[in-house]
N, C-alpha and C. Protein backbone atom coordinates (compact mmCIF):
# COMPACT_ATOMS: atom_id res chain seq x y z
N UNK A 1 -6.13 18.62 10.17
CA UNK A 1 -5.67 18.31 8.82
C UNK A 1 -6.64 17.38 8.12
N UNK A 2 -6.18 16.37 7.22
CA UNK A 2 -6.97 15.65 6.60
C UNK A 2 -7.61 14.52 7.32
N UNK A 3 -8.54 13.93 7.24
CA UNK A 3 -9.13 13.36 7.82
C UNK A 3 -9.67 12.04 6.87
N UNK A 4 -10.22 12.15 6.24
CA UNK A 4 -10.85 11.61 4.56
C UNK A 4 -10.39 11.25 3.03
N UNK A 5 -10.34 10.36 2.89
CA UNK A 5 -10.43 10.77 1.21
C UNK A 5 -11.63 10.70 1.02
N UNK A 6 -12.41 11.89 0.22
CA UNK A 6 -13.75 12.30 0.01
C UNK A 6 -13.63 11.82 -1.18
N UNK A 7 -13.57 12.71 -2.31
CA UNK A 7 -14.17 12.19 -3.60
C UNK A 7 -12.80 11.61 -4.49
N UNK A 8 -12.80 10.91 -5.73
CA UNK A 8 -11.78 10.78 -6.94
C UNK A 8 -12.09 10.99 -8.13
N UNK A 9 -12.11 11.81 -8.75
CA UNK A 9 -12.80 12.15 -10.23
C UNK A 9 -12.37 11.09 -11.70
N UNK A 10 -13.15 10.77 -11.77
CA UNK A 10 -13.00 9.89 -13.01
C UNK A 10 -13.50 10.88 -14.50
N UNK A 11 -13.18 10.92 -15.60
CA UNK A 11 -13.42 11.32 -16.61
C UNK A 11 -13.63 10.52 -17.66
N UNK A 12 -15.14 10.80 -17.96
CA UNK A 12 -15.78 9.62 -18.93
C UNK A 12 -15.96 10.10 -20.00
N UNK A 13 -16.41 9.51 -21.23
CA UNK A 13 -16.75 9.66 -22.67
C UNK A 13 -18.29 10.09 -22.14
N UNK A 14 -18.80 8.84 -21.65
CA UNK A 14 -20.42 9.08 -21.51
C UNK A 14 -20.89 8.73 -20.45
N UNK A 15 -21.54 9.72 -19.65
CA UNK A 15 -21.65 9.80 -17.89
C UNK A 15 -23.00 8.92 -17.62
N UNK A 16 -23.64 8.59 -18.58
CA UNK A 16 -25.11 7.50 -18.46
C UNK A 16 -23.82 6.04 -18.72
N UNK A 17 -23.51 6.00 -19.69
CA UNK A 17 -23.12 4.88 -19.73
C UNK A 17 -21.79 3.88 -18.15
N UNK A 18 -21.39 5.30 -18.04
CA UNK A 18 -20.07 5.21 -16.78
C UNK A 18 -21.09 4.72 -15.67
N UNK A 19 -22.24 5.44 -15.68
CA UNK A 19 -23.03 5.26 -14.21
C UNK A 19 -23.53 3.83 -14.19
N UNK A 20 -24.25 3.15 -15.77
CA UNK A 20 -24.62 2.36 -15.60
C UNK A 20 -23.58 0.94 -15.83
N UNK A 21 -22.03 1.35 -16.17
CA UNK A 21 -21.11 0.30 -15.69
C UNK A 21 -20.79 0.10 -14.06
N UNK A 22 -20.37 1.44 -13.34
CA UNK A 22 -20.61 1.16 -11.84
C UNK A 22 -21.90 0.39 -11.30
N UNK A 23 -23.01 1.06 -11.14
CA UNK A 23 -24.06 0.38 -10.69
C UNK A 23 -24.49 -0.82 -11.04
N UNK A 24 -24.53 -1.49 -12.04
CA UNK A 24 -25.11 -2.61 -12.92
C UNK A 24 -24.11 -3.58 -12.85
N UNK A 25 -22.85 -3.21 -13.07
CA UNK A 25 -21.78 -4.28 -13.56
C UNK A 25 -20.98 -4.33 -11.84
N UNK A 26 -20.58 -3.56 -11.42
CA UNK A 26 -19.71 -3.83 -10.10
C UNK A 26 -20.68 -3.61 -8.71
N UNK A 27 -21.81 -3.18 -8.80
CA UNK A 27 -22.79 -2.87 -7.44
C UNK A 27 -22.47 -2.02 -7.17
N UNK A 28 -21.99 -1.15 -7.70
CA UNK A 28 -21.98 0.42 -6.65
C UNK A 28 -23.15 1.01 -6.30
N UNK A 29 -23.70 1.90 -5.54
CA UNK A 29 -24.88 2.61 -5.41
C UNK A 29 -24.68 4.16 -5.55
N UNK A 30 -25.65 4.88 -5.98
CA UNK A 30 -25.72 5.93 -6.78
C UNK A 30 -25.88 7.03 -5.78
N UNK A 31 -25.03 7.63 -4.97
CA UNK A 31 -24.69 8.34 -3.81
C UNK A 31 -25.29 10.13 -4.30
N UNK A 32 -25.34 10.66 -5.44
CA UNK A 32 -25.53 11.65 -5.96
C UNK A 32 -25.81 11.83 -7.18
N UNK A 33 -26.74 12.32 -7.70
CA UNK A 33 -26.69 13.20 -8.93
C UNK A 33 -27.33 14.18 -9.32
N UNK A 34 -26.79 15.36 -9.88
CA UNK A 34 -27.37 16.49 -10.08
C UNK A 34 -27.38 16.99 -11.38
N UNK A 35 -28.07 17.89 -12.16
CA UNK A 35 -27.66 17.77 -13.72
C UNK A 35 -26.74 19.31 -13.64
N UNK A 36 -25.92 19.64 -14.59
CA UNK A 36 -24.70 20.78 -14.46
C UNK A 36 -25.29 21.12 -15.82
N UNK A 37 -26.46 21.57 -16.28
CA UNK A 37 -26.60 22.22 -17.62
C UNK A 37 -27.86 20.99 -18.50
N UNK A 38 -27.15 21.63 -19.73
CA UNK A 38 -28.11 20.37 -20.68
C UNK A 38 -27.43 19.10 -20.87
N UNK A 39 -25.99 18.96 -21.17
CA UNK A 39 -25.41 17.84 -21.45
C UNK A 39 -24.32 17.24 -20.51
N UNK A 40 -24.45 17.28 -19.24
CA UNK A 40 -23.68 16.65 -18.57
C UNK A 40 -24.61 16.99 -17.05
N UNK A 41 -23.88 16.27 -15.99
CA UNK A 41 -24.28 16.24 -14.58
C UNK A 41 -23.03 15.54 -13.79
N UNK A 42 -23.69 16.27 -12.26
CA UNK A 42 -22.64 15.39 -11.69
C UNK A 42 -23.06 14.47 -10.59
N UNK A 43 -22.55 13.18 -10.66
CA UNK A 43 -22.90 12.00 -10.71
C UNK A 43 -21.57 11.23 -9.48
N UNK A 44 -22.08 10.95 -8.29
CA UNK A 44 -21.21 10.13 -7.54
C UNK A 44 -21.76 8.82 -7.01
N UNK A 45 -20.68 7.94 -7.32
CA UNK A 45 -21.47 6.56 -6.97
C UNK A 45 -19.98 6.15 -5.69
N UNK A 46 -20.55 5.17 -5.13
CA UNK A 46 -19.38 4.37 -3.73
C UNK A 46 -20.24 2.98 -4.03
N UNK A 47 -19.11 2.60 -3.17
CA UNK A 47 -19.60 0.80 -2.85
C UNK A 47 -20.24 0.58 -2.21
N UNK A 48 -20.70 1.66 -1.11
CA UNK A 48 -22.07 1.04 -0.69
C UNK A 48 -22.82 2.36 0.09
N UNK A 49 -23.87 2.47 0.88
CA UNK A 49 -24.29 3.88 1.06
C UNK A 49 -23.74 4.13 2.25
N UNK A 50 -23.11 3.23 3.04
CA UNK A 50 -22.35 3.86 4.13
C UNK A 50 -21.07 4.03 3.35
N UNK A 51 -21.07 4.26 2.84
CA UNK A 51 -18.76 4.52 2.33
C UNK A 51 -19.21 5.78 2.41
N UNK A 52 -17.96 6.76 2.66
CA UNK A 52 -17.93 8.03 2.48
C UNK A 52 -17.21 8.86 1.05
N UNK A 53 -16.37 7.73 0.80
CA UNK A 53 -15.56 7.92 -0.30
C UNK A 53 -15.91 8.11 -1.46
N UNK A 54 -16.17 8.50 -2.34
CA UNK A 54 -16.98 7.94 -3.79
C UNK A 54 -16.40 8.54 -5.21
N UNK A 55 -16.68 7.79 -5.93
CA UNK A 55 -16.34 7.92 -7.34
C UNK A 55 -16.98 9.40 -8.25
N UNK A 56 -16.61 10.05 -8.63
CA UNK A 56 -17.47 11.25 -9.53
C UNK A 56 -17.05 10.79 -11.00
N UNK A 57 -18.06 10.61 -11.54
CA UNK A 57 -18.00 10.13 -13.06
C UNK A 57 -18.75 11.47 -13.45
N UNK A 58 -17.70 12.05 -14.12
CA UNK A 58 -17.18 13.69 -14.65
C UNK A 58 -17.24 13.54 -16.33
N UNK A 59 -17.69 14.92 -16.94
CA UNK A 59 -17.79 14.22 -18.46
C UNK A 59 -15.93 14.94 -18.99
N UNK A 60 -15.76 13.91 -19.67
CA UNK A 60 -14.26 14.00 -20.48
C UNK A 60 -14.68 15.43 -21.07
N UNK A 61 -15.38 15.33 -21.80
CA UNK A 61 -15.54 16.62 -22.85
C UNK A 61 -15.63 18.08 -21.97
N UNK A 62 -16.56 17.73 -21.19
CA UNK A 62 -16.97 18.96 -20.08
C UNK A 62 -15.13 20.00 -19.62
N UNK A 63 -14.67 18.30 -18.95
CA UNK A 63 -13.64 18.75 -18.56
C UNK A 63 -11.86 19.43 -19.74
N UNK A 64 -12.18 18.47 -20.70
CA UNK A 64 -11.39 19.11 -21.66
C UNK A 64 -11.42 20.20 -22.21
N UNK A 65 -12.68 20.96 -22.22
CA UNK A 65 -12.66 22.52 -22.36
C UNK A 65 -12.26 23.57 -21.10
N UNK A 66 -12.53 22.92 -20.26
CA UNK A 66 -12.46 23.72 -18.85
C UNK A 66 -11.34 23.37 -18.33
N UNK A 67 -10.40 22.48 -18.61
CA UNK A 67 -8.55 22.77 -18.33
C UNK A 67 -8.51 21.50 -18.82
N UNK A 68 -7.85 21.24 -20.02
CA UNK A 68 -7.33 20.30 -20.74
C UNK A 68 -6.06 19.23 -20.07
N UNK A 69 -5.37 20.40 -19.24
CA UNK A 69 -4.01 19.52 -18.46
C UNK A 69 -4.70 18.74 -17.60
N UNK A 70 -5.98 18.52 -17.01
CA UNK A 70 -6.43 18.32 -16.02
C UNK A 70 -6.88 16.32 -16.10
N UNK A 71 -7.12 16.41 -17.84
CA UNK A 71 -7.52 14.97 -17.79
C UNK A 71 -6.86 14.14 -18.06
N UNK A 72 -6.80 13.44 -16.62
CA UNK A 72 -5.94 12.10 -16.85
C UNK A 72 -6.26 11.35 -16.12
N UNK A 73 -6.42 10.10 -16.18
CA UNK A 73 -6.75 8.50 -15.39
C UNK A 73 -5.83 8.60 -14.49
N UNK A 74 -6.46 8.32 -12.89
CA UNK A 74 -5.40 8.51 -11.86
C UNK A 74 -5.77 6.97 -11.70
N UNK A 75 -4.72 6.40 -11.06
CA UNK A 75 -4.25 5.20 -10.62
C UNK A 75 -5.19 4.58 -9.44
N UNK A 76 -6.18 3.71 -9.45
CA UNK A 76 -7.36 3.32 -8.29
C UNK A 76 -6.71 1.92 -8.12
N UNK A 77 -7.05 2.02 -6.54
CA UNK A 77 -6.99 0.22 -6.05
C UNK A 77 -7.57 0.24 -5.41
N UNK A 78 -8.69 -0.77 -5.93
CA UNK A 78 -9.90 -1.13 -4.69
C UNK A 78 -9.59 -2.55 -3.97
N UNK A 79 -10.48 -2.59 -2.70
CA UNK A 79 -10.27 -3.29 -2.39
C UNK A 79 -11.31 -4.44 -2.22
N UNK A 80 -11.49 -5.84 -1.89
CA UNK A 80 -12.37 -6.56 -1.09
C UNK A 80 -11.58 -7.36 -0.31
N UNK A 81 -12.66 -8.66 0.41
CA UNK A 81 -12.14 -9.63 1.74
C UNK A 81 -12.21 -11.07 0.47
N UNK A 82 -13.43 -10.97 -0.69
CA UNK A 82 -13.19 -12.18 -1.36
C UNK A 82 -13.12 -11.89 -2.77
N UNK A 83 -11.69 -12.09 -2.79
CA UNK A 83 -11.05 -11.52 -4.23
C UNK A 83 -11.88 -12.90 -5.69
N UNK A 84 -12.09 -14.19 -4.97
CA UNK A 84 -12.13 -15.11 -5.87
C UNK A 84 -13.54 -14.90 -6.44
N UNK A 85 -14.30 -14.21 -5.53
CA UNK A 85 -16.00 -14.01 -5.92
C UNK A 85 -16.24 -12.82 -6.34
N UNK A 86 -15.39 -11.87 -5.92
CA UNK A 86 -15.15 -10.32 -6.94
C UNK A 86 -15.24 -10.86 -8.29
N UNK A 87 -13.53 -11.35 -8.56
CA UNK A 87 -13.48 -12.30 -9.98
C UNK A 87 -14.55 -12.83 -10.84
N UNK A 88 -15.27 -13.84 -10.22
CA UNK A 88 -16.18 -14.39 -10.16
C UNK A 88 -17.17 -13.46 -10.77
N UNK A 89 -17.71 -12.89 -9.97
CA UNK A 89 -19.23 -12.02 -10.35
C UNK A 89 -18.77 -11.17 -11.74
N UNK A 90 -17.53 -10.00 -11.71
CA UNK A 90 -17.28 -9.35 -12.68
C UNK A 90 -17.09 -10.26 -13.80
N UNK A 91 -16.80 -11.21 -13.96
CA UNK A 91 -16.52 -11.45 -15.13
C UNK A 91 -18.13 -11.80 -16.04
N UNK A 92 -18.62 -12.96 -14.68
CA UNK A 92 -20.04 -12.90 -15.26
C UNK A 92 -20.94 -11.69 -15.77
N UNK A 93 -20.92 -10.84 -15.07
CA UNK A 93 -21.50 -9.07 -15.50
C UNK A 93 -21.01 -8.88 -16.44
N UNK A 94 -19.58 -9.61 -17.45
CA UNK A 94 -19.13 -9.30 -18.90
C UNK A 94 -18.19 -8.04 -18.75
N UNK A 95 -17.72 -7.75 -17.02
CA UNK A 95 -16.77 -6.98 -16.85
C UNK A 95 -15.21 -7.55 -17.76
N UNK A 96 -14.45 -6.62 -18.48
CA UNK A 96 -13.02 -7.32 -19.01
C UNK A 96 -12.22 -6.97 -17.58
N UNK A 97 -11.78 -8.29 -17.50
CA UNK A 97 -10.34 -8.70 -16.42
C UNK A 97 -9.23 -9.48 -17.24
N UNK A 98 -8.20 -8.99 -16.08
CA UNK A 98 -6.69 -9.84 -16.61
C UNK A 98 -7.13 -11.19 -15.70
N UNK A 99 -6.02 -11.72 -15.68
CA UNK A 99 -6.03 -13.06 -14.76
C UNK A 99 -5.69 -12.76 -13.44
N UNK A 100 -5.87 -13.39 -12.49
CA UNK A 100 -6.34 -13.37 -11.45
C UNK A 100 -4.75 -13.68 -10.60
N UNK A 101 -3.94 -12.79 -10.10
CA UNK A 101 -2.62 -12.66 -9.77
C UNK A 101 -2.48 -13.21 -8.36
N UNK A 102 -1.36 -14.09 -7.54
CA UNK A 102 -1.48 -14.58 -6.44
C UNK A 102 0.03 -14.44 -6.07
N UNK A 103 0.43 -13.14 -5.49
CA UNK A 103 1.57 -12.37 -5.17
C UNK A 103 2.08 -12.92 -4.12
N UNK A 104 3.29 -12.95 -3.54
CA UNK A 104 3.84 -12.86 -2.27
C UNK A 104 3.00 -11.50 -1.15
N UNK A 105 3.02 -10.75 -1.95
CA UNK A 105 2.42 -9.46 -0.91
C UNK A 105 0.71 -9.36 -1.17
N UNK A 106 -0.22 -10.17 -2.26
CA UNK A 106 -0.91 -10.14 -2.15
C UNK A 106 -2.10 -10.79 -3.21
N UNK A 107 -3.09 -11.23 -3.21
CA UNK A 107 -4.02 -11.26 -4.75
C UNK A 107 -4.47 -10.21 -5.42
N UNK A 108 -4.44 -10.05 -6.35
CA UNK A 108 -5.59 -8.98 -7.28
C UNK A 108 -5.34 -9.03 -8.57
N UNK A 109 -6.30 -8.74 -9.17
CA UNK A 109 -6.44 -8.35 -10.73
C UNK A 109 -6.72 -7.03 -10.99
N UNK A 110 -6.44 -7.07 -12.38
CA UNK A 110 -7.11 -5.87 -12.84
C UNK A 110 -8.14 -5.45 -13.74
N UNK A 111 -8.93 -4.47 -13.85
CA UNK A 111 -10.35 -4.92 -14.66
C UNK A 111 -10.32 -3.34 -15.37
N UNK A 112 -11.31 -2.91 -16.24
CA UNK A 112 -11.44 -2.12 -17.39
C UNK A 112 -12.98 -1.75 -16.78
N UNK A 113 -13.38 -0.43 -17.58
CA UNK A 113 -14.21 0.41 -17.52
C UNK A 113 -14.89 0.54 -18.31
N UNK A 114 -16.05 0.96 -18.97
CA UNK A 114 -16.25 1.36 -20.20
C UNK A 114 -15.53 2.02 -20.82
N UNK A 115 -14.80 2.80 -20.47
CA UNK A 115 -13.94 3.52 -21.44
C UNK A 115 -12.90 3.26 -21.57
N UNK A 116 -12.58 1.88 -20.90
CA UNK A 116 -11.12 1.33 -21.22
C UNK A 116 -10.34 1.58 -20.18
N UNK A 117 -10.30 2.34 -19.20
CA UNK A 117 -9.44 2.65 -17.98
C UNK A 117 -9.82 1.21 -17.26
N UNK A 118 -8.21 1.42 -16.64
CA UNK A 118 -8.04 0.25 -16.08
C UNK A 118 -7.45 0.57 -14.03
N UNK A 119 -8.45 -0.49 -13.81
CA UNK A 119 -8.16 -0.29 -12.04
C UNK A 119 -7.47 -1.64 -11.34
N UNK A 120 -7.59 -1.62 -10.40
CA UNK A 120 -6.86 -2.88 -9.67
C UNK A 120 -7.71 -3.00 -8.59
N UNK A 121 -8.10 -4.55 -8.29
CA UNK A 121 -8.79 -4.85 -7.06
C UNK A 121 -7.96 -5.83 -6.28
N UNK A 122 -7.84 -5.54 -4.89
CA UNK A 122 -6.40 -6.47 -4.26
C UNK A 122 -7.77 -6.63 -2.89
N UNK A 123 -7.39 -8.01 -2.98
CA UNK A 123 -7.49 -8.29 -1.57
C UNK A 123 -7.41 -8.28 -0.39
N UNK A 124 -7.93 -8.03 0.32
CA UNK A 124 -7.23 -7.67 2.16
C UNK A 124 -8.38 -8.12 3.47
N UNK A 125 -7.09 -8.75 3.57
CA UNK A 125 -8.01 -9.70 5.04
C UNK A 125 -7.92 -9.03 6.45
């Protein structure tokens, strides 16, 4: 049966700009890219080059012609071990975050994308 979560498709306005908010602003590294025509490509970035998991920053437009029901922001929670220096760095990179939450079940915030989608980063020791 399953073994993996392999990929999560994200759907962007603009797949240069999406790539260079992962890589630049949060450290991801740039695991794939291939071009799919003249105006789009496909593009997978992860947190680091051993993860197996990775992000596909997919173009919105591409995908809104090719099944419209299909685009929608799915719900991400990432994780780290130091939530206060996550915080920390993103905000300096001029990443937008909420405030910095300190739960019974856990820490995390939540932070924005270029395109305004919003994820959650929780802590885990």
């Amino acid at each position: 049966m399953i073994t993996k979560i392999g990929k999560i498709t994200i759907y962007v306005n603009d797949q240069q700009q999406a790539k260079d908010f992962w890589l630049n602003k949060l450290g991801f590294v740039l695991k794939f890219e291939q071009p799919m025509g003249p105006n789009a490509a496909w593009i997978e970035v992860g947190p680091s080059e051993d993860e197996f998991t990775t992000l596909v920053l997919y173009s919105k437009a591409a995908m809104e012609r090719q099944k419209p029901e299909k685009v929608a922001h799915p719900s991400i929670l990432f994780s780290t071990t130091d939530i206060e220096s996550a915080y920390e760095k993103m905000k300096q990179n001029g990443v937008e975050v909420e405030d910095l939450l300190r739960l019974p079940f856990g820490t995390m915030f939540s932070f924005k994308d270029q395109d305004g989608n919003e994820y959650i980063l929780r802590e885990d020791k």
